[in-house]
N, C-alpha and C. Protein backbone atom coordinates (compact mmCIF):
# COMPACT_ATOMS: atom_id res chain seq x y z
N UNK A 1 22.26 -1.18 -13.93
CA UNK A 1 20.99 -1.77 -13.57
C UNK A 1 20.00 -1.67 -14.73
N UNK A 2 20.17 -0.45 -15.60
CA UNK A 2 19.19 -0.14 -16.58
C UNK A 2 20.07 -0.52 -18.00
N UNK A 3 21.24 -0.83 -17.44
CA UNK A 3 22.04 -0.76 -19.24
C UNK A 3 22.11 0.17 -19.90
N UNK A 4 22.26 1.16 -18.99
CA UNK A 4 22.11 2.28 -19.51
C UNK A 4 23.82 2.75 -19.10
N UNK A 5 24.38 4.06 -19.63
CA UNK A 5 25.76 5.00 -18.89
C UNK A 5 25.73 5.26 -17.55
N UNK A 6 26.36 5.48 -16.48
CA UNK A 6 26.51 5.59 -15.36
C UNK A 6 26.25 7.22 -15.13
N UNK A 7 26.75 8.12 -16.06
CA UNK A 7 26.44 9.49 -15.81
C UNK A 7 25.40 10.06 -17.09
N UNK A 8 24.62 10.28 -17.06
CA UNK A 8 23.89 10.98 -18.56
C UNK A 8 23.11 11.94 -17.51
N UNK A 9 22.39 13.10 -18.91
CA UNK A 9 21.38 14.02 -18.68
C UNK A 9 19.97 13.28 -18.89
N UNK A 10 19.14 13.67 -17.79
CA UNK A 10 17.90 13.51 -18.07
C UNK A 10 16.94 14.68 -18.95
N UNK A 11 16.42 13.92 -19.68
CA UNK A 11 15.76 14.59 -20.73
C UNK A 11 13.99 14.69 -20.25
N UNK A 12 13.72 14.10 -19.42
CA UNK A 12 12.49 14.39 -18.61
C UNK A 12 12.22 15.40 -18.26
N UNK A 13 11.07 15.90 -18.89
CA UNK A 13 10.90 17.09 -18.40
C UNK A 13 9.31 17.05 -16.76
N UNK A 14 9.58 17.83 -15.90
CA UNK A 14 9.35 17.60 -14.83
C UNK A 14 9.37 19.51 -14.44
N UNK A 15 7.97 20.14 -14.13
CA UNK A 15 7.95 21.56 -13.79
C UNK A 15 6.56 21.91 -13.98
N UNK A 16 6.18 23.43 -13.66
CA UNK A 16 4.91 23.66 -13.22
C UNK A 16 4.43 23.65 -11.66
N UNK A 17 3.59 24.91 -11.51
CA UNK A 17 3.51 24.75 -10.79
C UNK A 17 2.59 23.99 -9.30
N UNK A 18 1.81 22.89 -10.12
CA UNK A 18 1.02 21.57 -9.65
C UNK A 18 2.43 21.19 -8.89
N UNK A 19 3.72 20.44 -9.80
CA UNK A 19 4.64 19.84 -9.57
C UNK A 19 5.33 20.39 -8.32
N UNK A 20 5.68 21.70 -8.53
CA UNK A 20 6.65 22.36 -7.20
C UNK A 20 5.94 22.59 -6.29
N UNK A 21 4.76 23.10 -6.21
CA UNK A 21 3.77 22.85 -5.18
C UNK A 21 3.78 20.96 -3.95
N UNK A 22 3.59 19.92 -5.14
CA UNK A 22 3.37 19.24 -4.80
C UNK A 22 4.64 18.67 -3.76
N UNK A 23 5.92 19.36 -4.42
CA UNK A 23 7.13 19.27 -3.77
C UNK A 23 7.46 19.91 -2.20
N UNK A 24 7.09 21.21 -2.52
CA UNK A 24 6.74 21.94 -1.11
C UNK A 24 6.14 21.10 -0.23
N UNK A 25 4.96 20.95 -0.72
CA UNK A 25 4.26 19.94 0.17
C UNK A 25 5.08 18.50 0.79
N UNK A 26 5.60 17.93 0.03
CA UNK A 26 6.19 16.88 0.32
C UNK A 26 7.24 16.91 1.46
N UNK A 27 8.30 18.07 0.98
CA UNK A 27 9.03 18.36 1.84
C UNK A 27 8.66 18.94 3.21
N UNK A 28 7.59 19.39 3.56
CA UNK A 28 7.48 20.47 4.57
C UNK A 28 6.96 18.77 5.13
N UNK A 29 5.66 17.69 4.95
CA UNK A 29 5.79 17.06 5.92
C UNK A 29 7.00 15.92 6.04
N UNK A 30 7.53 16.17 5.07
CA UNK A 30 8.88 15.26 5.69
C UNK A 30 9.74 15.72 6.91
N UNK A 31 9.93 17.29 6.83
CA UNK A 31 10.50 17.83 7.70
C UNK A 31 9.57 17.58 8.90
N UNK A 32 8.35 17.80 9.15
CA UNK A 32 7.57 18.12 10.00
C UNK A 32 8.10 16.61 10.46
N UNK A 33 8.04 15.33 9.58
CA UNK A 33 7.65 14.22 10.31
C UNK A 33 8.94 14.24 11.15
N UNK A 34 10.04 14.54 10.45
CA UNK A 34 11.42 14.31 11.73
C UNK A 34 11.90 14.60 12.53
N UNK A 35 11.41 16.41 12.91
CA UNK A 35 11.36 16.81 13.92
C UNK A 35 10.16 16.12 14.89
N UNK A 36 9.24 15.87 14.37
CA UNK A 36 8.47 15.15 15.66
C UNK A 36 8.97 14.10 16.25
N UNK A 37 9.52 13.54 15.10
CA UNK A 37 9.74 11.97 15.64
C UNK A 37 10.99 12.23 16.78
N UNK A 38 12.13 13.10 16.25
CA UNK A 38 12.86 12.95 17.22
C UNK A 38 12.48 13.66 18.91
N UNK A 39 11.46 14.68 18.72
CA UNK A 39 11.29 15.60 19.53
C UNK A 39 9.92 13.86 21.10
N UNK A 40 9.41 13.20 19.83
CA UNK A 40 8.55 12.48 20.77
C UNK A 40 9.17 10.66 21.23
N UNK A 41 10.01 10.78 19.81
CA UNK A 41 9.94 8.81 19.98
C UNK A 41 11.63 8.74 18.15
N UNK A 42 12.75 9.35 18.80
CA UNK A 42 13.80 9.40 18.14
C UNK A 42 14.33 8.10 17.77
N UNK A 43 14.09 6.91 18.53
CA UNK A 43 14.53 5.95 17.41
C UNK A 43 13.24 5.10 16.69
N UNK A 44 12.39 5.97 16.07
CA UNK A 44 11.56 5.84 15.24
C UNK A 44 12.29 6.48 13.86
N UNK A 45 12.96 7.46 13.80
CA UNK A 45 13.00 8.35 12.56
C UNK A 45 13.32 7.59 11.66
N UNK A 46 14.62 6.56 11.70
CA UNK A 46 14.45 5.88 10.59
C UNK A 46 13.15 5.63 10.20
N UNK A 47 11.90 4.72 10.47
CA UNK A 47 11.05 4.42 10.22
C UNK A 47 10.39 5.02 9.53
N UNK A 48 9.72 6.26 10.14
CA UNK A 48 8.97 7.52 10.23
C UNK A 48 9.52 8.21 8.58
N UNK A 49 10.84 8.11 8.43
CA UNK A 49 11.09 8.67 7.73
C UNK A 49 11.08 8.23 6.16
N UNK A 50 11.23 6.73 5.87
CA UNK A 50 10.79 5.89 4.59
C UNK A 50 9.17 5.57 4.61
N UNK A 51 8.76 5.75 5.85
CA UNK A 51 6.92 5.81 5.73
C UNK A 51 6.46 6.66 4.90
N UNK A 52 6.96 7.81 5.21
CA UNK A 52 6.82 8.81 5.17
C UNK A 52 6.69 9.31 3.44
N UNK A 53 8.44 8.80 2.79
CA UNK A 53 8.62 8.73 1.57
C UNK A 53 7.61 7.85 0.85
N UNK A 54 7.28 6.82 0.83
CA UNK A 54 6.81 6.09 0.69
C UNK A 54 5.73 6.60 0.55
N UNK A 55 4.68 7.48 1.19
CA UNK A 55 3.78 7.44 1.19
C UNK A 55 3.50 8.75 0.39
N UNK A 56 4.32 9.38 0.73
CA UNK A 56 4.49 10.99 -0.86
C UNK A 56 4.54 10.69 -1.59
N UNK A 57 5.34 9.60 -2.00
CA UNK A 57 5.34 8.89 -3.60
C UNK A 57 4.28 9.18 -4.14
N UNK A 58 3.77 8.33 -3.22
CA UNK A 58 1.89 8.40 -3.87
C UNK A 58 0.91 9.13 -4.02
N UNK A 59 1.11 10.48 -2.73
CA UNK A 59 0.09 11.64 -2.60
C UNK A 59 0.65 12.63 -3.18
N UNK A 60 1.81 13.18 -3.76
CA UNK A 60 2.21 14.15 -4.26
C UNK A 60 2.27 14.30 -5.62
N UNK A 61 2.18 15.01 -6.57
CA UNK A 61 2.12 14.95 -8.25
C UNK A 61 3.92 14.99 -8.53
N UNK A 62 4.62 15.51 -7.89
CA UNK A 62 6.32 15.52 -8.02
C UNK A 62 6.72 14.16 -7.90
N UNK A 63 6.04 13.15 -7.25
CA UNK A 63 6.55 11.60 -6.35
C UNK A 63 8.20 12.04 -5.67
N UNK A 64 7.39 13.36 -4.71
CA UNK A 64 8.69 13.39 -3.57
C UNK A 64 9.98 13.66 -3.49
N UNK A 65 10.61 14.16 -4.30
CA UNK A 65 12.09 14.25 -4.13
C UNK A 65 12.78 14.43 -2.63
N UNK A 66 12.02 15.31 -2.44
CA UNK A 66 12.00 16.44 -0.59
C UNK A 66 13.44 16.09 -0.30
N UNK A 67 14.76 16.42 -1.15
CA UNK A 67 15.95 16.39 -1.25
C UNK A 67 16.46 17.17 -1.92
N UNK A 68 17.05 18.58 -1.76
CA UNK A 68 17.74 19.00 -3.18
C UNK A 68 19.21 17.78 -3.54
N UNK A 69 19.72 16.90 -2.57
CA UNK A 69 20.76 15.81 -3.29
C UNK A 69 19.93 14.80 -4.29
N UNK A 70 19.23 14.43 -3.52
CA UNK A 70 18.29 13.44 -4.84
C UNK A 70 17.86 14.26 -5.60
N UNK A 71 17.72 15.55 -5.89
CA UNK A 71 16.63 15.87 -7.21
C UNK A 71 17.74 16.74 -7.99
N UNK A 72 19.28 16.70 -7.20
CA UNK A 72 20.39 16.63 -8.48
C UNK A 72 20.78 15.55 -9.26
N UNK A 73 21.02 14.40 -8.19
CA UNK A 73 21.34 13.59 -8.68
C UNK A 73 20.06 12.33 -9.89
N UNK A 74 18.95 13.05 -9.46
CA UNK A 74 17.69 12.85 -10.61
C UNK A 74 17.80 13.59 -11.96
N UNK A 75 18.93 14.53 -12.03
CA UNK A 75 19.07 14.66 -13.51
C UNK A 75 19.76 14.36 -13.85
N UNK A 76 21.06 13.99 -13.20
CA UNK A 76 21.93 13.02 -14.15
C UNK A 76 21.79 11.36 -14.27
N UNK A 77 20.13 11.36 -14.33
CA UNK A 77 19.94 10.25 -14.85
C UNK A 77 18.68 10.32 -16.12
N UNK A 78 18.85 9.59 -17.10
CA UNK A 78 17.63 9.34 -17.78
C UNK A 78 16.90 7.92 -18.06
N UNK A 79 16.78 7.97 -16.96
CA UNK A 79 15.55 6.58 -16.32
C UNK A 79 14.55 7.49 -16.24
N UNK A 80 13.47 6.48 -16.04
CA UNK A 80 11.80 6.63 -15.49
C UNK A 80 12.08 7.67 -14.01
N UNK A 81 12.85 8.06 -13.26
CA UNK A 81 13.05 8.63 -12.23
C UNK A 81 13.69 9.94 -12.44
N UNK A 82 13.84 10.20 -13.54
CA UNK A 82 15.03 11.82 -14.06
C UNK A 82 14.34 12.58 -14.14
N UNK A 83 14.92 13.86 -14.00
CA UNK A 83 14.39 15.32 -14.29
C UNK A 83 15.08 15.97 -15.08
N UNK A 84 14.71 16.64 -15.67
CA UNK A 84 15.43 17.58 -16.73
C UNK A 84 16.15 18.57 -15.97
N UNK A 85 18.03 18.90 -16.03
CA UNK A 85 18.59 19.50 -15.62
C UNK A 85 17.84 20.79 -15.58
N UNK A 86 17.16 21.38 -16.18
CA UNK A 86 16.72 22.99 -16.46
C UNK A 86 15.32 23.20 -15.44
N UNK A 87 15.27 22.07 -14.84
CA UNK A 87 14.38 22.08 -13.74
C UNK A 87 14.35 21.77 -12.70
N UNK A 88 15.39 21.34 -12.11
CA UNK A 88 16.43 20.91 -10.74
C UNK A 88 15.93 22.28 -9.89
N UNK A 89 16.04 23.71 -10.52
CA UNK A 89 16.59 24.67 -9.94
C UNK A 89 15.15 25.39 -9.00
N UNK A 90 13.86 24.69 -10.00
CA UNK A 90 12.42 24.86 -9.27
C UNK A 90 11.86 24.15 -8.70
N UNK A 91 12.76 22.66 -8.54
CA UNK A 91 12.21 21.48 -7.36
C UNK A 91 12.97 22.03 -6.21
N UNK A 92 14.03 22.88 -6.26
CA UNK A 92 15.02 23.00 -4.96
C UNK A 92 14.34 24.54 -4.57
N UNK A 93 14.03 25.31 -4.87
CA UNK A 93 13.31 26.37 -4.77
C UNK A 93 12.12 25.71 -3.65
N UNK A 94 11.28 24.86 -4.25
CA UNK A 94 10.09 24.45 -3.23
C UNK A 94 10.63 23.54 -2.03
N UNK A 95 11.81 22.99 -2.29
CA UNK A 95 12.19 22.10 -1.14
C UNK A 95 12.50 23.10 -0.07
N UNK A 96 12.97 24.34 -0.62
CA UNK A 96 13.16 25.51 0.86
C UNK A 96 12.44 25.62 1.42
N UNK A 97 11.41 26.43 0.54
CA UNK A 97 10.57 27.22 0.99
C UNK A 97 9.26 25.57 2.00
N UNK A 98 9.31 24.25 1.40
CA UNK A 98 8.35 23.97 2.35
C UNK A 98 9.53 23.44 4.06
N UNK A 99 10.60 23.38 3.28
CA UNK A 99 11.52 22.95 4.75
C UNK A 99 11.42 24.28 5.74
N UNK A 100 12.05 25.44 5.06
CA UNK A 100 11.32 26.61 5.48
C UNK A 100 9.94 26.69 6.48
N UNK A 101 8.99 26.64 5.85
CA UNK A 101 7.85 26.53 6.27
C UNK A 101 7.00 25.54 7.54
N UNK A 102 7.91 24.24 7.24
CA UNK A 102 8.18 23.20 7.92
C UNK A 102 9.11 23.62 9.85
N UNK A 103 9.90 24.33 9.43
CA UNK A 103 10.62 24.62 10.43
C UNK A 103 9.87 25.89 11.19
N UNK A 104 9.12 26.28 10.85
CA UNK A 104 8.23 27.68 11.40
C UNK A 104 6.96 26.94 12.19
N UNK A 105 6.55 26.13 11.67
CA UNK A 105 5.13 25.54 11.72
C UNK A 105 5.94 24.73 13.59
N UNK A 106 6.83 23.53 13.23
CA UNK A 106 7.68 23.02 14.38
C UNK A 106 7.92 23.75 15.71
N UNK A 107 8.48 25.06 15.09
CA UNK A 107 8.69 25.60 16.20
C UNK A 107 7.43 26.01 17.54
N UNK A 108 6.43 26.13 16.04
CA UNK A 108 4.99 26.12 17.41
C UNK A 108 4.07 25.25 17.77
N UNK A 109 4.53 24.08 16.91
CA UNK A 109 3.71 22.62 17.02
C UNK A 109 4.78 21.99 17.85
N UNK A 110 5.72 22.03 18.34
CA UNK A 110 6.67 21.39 19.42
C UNK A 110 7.28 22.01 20.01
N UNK A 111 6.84 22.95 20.62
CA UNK A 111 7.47 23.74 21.59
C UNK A 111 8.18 23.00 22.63
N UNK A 112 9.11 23.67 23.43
CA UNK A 112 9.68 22.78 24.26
C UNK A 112 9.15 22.56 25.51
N UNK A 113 8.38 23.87 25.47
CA UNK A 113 7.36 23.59 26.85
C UNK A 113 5.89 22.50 26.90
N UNK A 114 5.89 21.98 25.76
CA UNK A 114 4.60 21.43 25.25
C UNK A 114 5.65 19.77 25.91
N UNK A 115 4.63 19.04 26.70
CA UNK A 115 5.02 17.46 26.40
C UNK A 115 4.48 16.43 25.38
N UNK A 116 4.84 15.28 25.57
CA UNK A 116 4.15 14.59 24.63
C UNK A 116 2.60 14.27 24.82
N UNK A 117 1.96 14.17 23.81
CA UNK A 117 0.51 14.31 24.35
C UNK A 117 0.14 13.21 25.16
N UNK A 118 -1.26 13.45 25.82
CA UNK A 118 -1.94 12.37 26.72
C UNK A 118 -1.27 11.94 28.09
């Protein structure tokens, strides 16, 4: 697509902690958004869930990975979209800790005893 090799290293460098922050963040409401969706209105998630991306792109300083598979497979590329292999290991670090975080927050923002609102 780019004319570029099918497998290379990205030489982008991509880290700090603005960046992994911004990742945490990304990830925790991605998580948040899919447990809701399925917990209120489940064949939304597709939806819910490229909105969602879509819209981190734009509010986050990382532009979203909220995947440790995409933000491997973001260094073996060197396009406008790559990360530098030597920094894979601190975008996946924040993707825990906000999925992590994400899954704590869920458990008391959707309880099972809670219905859907209104």
């Amino acid at each position: 697509m780019f004319d570029l090799p099918t497998l290379q290293l990205s030489e982008r460098a991509r880290t700090g902690l603005g960046q992994w922050t911004g990742e945490a963040i990304a990830t925790f409401g991605l998580i948040l958004t899919i447990i809701g969706t399925v917990r209120f209105r489940a064949a939304w998630v597709p939806a819910s869930v490229a909105l969602y991306i879509a819209a981190a792109y734009w509010f986050t300083s990382s532009t979203s990975f909220a995947n440790p598979a995409i933000t491997v497979a973001r260094g073996l590329t060197d396009s406008f979209s790559g990360i530098a292999p030597a920094d894979v290991p601190g975008f996946i670090a924040a993707q825990l800790i906000g999925a992590a975080g994400a899954a704590w927050v869920a458990r008391w923002l959707f309880a099972p005893d809670s219905g859907p609102p209104g």
